[in-house]
N, C-alpha and C. Protein backbone atom coordinates (compact mmCIF):
# COMPACT_ATOMS: atom_id res chain seq x y z
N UNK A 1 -224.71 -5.67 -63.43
CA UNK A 1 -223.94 -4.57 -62.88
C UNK A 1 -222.74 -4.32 -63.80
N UNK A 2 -222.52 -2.94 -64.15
CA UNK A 2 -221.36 -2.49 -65.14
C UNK A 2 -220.28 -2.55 -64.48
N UNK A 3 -218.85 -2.97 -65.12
CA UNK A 3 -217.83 -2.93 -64.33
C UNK A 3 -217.46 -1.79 -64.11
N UNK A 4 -216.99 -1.15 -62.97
CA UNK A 4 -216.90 -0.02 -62.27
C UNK A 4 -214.95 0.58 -62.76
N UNK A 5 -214.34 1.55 -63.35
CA UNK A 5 -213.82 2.11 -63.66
C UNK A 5 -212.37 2.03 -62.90
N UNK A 6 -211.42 1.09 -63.09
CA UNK A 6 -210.58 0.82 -62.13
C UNK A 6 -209.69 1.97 -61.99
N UNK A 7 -209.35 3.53 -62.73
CA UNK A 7 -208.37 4.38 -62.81
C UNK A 7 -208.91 5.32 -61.43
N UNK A 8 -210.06 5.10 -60.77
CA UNK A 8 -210.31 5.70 -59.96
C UNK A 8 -210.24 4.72 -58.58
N UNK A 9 -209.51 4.10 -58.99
CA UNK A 9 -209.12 3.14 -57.43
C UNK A 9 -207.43 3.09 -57.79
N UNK A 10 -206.68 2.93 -58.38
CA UNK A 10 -205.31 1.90 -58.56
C UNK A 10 -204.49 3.48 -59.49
N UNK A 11 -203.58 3.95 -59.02
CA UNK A 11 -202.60 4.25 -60.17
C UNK A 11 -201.25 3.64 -60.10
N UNK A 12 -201.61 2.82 -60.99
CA UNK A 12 -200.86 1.99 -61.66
C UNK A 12 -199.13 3.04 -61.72
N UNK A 13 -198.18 2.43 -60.84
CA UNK A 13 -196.74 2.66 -61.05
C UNK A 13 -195.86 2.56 -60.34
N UNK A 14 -194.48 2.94 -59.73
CA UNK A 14 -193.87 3.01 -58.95
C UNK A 14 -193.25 4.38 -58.62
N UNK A 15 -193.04 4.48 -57.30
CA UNK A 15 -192.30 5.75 -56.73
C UNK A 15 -190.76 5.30 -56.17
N UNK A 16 -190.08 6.02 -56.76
CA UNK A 16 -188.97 5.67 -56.76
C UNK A 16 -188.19 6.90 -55.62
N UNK A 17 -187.61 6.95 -54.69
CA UNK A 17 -187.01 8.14 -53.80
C UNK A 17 -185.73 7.72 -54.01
N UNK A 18 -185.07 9.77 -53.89
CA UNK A 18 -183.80 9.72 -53.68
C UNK A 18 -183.79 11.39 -53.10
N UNK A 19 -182.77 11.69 -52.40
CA UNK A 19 -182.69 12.44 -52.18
C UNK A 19 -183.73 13.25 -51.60
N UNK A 20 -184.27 12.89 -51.01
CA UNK A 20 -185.49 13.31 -49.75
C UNK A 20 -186.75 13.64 -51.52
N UNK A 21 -186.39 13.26 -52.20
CA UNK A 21 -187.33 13.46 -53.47
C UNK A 21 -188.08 12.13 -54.34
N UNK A 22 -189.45 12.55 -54.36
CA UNK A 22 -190.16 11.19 -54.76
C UNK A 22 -190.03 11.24 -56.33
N UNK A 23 -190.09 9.98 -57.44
CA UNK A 23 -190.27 9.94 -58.57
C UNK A 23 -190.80 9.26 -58.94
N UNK A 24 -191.77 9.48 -59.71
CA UNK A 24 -193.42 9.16 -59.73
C UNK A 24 -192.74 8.25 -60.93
N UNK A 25 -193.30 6.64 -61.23
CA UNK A 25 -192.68 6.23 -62.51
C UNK A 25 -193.86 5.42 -62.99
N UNK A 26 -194.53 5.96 -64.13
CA UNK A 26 -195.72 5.29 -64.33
C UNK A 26 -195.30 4.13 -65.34
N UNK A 27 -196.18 3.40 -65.44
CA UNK A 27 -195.96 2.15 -66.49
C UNK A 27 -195.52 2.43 -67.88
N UNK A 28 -194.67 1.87 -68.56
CA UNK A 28 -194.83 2.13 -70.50
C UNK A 28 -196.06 1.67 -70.60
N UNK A 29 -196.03 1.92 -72.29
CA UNK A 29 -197.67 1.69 -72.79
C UNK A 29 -197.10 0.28 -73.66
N UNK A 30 -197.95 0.05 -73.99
CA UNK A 30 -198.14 -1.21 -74.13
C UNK A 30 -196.92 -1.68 -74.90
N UNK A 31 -196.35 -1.21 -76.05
CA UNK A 31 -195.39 -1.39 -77.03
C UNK A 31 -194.52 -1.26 -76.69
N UNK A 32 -194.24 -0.55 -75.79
CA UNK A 32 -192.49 -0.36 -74.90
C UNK A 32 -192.48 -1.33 -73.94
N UNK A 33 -193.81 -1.57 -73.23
CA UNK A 33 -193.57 -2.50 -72.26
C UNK A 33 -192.94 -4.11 -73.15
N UNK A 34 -193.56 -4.22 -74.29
CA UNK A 34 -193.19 -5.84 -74.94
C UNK A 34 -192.20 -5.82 -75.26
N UNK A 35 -191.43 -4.26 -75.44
CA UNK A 35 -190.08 -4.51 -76.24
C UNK A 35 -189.11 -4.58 -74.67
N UNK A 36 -189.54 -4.19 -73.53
CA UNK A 36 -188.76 -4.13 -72.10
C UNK A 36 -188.81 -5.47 -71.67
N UNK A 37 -189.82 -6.19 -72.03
CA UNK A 37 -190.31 -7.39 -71.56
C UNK A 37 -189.59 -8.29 -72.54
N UNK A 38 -189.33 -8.42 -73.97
CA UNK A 38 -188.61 -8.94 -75.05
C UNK A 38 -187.11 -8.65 -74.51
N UNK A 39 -186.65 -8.22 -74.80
CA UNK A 39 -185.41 -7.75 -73.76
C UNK A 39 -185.10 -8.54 -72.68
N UNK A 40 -186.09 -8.28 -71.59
CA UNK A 40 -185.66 -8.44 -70.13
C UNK A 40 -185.83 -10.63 -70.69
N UNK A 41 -186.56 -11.13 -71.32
CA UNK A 41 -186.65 -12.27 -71.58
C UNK A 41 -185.28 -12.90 -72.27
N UNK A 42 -184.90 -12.03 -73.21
CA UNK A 42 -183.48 -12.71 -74.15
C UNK A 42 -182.25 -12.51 -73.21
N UNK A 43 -182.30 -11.86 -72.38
CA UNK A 43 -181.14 -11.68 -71.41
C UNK A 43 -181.36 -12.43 -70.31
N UNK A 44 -182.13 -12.48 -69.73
CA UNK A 44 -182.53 -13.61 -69.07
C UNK A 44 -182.01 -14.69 -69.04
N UNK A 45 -182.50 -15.64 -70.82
CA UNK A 45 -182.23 -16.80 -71.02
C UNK A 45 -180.43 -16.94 -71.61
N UNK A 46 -180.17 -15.65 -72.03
CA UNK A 46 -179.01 -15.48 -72.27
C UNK A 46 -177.68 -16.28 -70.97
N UNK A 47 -178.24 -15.58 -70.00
CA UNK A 47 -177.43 -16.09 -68.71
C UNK A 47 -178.31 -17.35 -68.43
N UNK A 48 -179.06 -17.61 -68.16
CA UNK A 48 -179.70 -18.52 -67.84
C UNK A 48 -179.00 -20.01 -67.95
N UNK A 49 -178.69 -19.89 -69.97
CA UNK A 49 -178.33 -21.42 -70.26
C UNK A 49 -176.85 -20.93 -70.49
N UNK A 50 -176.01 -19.51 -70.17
CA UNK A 50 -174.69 -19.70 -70.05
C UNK A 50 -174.23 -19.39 -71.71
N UNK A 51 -175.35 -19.24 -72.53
CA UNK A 51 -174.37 -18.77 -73.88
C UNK A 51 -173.58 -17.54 -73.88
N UNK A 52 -172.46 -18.12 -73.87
CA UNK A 52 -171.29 -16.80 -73.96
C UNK A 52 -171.30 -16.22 -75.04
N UNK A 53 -171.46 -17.07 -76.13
CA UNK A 53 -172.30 -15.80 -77.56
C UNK A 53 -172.97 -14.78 -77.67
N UNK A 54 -174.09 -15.70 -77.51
CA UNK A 54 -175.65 -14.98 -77.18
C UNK A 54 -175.56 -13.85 -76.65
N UNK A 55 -174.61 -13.98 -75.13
CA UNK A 55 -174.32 -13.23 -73.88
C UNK A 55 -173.86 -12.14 -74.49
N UNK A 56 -172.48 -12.74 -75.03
CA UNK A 56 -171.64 -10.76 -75.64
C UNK A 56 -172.75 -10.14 -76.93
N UNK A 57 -173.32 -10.95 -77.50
CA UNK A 57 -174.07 -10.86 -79.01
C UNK A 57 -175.41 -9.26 -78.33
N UNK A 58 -175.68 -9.74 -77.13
CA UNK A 58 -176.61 -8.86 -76.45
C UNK A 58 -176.64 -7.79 -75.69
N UNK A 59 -174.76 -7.63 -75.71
CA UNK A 59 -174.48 -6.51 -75.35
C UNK A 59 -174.80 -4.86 -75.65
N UNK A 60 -175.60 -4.22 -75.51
CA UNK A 60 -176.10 -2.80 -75.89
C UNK A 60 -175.06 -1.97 -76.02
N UNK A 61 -175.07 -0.94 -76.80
CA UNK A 61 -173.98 0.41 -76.29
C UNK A 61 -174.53 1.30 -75.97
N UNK A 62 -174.16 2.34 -75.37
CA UNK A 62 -174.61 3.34 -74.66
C UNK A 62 -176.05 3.76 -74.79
N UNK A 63 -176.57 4.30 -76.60
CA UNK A 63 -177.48 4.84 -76.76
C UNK A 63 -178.13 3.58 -75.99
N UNK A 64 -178.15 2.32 -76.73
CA UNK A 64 -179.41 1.12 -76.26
C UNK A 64 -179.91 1.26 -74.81
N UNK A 65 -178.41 1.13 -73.95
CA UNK A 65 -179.13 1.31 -72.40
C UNK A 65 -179.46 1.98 -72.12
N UNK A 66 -179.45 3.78 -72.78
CA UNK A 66 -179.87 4.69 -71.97
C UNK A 66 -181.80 4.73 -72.52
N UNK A 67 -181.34 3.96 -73.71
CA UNK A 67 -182.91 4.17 -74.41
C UNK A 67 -183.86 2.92 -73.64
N UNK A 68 -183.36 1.56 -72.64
CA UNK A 68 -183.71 1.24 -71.94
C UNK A 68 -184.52 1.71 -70.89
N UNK A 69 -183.77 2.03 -70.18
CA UNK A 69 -183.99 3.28 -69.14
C UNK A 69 -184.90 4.61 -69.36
N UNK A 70 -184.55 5.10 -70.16
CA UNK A 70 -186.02 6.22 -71.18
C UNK A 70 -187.45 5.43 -70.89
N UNK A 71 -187.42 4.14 -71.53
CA UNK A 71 -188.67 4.09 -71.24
C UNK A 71 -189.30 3.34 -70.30
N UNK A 72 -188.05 2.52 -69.32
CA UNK A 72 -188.50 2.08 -68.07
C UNK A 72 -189.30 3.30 -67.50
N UNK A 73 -188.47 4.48 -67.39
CA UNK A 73 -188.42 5.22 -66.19
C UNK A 73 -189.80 6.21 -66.99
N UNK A 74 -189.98 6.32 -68.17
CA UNK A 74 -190.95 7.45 -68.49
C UNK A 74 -190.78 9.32 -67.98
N UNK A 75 -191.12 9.73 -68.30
CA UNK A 75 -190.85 11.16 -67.68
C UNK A 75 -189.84 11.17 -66.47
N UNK A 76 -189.85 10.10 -65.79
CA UNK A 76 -188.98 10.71 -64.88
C UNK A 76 -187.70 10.73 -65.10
N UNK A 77 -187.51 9.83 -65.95
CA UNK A 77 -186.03 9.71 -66.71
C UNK A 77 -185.78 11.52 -66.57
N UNK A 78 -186.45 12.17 -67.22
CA UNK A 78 -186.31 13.68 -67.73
C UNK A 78 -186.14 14.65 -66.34
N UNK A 79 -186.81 13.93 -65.48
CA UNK A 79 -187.00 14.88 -64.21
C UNK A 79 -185.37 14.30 -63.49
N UNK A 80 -185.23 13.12 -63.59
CA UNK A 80 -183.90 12.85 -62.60
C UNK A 80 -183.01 13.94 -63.35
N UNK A 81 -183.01 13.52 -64.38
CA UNK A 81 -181.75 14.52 -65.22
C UNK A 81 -181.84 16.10 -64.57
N UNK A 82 -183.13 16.76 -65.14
CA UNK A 82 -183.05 17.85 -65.05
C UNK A 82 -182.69 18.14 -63.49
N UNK A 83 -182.77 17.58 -62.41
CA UNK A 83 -182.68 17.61 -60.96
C UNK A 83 -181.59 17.49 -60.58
N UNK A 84 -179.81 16.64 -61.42
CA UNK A 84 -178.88 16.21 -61.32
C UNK A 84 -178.63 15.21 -60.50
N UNK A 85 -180.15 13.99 -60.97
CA UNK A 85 -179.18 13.02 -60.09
C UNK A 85 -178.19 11.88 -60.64
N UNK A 86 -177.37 11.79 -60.29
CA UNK A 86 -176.07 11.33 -60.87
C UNK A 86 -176.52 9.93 -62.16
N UNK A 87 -176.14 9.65 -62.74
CA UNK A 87 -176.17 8.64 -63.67
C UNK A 87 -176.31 7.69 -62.97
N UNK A 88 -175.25 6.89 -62.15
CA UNK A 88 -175.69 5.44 -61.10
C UNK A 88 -176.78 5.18 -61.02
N UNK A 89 -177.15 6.48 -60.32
CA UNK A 89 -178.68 6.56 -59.83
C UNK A 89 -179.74 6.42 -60.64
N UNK A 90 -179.69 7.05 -61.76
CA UNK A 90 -180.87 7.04 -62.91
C UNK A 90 -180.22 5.89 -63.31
N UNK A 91 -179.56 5.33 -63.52
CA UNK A 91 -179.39 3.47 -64.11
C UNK A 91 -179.83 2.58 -63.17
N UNK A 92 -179.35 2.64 -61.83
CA UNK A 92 -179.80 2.00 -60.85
C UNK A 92 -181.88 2.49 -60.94
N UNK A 93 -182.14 3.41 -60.92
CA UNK A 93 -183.54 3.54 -60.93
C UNK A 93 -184.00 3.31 -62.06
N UNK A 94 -183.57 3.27 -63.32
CA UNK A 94 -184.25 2.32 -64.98
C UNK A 94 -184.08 0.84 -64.69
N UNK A 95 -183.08 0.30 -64.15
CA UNK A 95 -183.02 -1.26 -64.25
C UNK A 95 -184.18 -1.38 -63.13
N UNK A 96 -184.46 -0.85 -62.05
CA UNK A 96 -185.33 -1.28 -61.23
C UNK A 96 -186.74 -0.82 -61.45
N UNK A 97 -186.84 -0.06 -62.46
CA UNK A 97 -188.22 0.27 -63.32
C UNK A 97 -188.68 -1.09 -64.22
N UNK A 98 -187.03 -1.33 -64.70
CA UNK A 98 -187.52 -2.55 -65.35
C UNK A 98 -187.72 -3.80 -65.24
N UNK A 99 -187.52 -3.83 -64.00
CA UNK A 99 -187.66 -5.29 -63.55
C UNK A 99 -189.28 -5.25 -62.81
N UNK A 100 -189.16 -3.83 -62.46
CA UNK A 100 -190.63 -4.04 -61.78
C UNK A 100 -191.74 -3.94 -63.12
N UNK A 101 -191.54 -3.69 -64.47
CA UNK A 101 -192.42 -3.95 -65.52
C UNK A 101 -192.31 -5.33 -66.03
N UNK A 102 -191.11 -5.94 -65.77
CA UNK A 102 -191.28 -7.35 -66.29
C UNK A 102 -191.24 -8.44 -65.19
N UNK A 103 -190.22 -7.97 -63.72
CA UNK A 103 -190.62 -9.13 -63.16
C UNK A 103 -191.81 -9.13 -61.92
N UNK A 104 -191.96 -8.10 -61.91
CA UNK A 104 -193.47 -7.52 -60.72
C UNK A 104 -192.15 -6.76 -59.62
N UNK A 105 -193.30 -6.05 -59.02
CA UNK A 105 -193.48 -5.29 -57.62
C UNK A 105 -191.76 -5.34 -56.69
N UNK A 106 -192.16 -7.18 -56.81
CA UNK A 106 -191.21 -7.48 -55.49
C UNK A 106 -189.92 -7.95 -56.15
N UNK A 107 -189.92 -7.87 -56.77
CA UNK A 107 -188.50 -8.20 -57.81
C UNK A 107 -188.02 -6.87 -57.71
N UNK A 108 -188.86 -5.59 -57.99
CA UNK A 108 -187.71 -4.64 -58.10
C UNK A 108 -187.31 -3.97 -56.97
N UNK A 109 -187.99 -4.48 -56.01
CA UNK A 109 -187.81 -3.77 -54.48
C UNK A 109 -186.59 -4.52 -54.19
N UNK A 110 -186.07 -5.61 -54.45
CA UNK A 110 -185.12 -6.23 -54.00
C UNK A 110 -183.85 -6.03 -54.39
N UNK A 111 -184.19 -5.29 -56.06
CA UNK A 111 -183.13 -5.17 -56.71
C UNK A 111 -182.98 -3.55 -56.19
N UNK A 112 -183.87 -2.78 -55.81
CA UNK A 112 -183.70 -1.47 -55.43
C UNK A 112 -182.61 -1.50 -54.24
N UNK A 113 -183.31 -2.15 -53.29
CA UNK A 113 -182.19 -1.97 -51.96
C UNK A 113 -181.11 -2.49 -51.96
N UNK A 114 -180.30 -2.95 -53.14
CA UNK A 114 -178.88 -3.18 -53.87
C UNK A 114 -177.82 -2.56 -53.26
N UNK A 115 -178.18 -1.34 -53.31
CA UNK A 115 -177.35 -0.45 -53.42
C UNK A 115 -177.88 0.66 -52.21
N UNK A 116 -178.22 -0.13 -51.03
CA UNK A 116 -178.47 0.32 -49.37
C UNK A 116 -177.78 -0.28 -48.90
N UNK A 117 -176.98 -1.13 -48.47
CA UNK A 117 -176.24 -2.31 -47.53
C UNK A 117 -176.00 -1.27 -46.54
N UNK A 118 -175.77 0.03 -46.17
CA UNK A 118 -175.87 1.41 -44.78
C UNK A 118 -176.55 2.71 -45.18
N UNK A 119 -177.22 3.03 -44.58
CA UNK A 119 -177.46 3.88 -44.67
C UNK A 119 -176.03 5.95 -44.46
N UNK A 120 -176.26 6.13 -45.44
CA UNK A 120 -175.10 7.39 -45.57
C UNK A 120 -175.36 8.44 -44.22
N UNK A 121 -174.83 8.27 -43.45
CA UNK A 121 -175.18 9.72 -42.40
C UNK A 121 -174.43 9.66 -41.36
N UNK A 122 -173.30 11.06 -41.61
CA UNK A 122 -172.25 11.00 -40.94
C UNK A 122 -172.79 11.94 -40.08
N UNK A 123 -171.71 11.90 -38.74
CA UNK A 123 -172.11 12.44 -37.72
C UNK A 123 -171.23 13.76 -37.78
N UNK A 124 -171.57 14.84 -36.58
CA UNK A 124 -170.71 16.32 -36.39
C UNK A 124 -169.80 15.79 -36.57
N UNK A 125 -168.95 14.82 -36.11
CA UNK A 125 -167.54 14.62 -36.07
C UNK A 125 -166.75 14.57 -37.60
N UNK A 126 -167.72 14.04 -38.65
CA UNK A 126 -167.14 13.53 -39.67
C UNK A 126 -166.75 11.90 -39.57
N UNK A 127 -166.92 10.79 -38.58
CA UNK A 127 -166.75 9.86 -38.71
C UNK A 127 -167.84 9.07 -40.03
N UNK A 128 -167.00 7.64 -39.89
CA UNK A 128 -167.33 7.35 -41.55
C UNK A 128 -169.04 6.63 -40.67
N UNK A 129 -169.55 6.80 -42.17
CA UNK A 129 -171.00 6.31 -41.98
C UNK A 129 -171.45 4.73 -41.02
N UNK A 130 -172.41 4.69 -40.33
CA UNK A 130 -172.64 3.76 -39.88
C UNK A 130 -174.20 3.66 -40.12
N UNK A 131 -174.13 1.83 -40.58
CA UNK A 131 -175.37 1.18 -40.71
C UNK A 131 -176.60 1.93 -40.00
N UNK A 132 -177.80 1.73 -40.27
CA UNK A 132 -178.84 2.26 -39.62
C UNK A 132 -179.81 1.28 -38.79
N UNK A 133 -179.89 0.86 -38.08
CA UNK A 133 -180.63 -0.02 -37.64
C UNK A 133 -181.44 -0.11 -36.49
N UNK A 134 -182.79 -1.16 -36.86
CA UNK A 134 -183.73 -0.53 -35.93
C UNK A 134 -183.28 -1.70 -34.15
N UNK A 135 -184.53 -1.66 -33.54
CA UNK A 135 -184.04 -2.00 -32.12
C UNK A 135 -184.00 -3.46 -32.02
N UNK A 136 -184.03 -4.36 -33.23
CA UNK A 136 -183.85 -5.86 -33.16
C UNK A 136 -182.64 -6.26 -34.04
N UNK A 137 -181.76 -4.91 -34.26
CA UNK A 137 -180.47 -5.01 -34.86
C UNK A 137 -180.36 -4.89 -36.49
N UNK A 138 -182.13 -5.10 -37.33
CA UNK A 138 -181.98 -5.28 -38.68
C UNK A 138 -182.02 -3.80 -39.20
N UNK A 139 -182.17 -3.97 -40.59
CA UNK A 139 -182.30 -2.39 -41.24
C UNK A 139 -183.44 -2.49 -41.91
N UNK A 140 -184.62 -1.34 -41.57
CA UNK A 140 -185.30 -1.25 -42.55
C UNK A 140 -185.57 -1.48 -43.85
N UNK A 141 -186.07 -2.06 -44.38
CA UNK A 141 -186.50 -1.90 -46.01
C UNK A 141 -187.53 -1.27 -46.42
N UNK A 142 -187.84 0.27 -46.92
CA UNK A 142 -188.64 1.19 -47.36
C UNK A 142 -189.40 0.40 -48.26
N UNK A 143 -190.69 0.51 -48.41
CA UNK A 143 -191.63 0.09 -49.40
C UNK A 143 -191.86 1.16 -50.36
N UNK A 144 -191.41 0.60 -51.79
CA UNK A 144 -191.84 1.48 -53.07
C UNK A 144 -193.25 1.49 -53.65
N UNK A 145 -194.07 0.82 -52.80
CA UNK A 145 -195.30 0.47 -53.06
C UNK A 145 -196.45 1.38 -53.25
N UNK A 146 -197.03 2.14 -54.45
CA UNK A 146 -198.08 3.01 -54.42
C UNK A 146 -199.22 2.28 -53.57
N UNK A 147 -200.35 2.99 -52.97
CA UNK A 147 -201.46 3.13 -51.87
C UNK A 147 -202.46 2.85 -53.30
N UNK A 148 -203.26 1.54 -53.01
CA UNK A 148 -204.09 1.25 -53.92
C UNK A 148 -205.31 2.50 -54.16
């Protein structure tokens, strides 16, 4: 029996939401992924064993991180922009592109909801935002998980 064609079962990526808007973030190809993965490894071990050298030695400037992020995020990098969503956000959504290319799935879901600790939604009054929570007191955690 021939092995059966896995692109018609699995697309391979993550969906990233903001703003009531989904962003489709498919995988790098192979060569971006080793250099995201080379990267995400030297920084890693950088903190890891505490070299304060190493540490500042690996510091990027602007272009580097944003060229990070370029190819975590793939096209959508282009779509957040063109859409205006704020920089935080497209950094916060490249580092969590990239962790989900180098450290899997559930690594970047964890690092995604970072930056949820309440949910934003003020009431008619204008009072300040309050947590969202369901009827056993916790808060949801949205799954970024594509449908096999």
């Amino acid at each position: 029996m021939p092995f059966e064609d896995l692109a018609a079962y699995v697309r391979p990526g993550i969906t990233l939401p903001w703003a009531g808007r989904d962003y489709y973030v498919p995988p790098p190809n192979a060569r971006d992924g080793l250099w995201l993965q080379a990267l995400m490894d030297g920084t890693t071990s950088a903190v890891l064993t505490r070299k304060l050298g190493a540490a500042n030695a690996a510091v990027l400037n602007d272009e580097q991180e944003r060229t990070i992020y370029q190819l975590a995020l793939g096209p959508a990098f282009d779509e957040m922009e063109a859409n205006g969503v704020p920089w935080p956000i497209i950094k916060h959504a490249g580092i969590t592109a990239w962790i989900a290319w180098t450290r899997g799935e559930d690594a970047a879901e964890k690092h995604w909801v970072t930056l949820m600790p309440k949910r934003v939604e003020e009431d008619a009054e204008g009072k300040d935002p309050e947590p969202a929570t369901t009827a056993a007191g916790s808060r949801p955690v949205p799954s970024t998980r594509q449908p096999a």
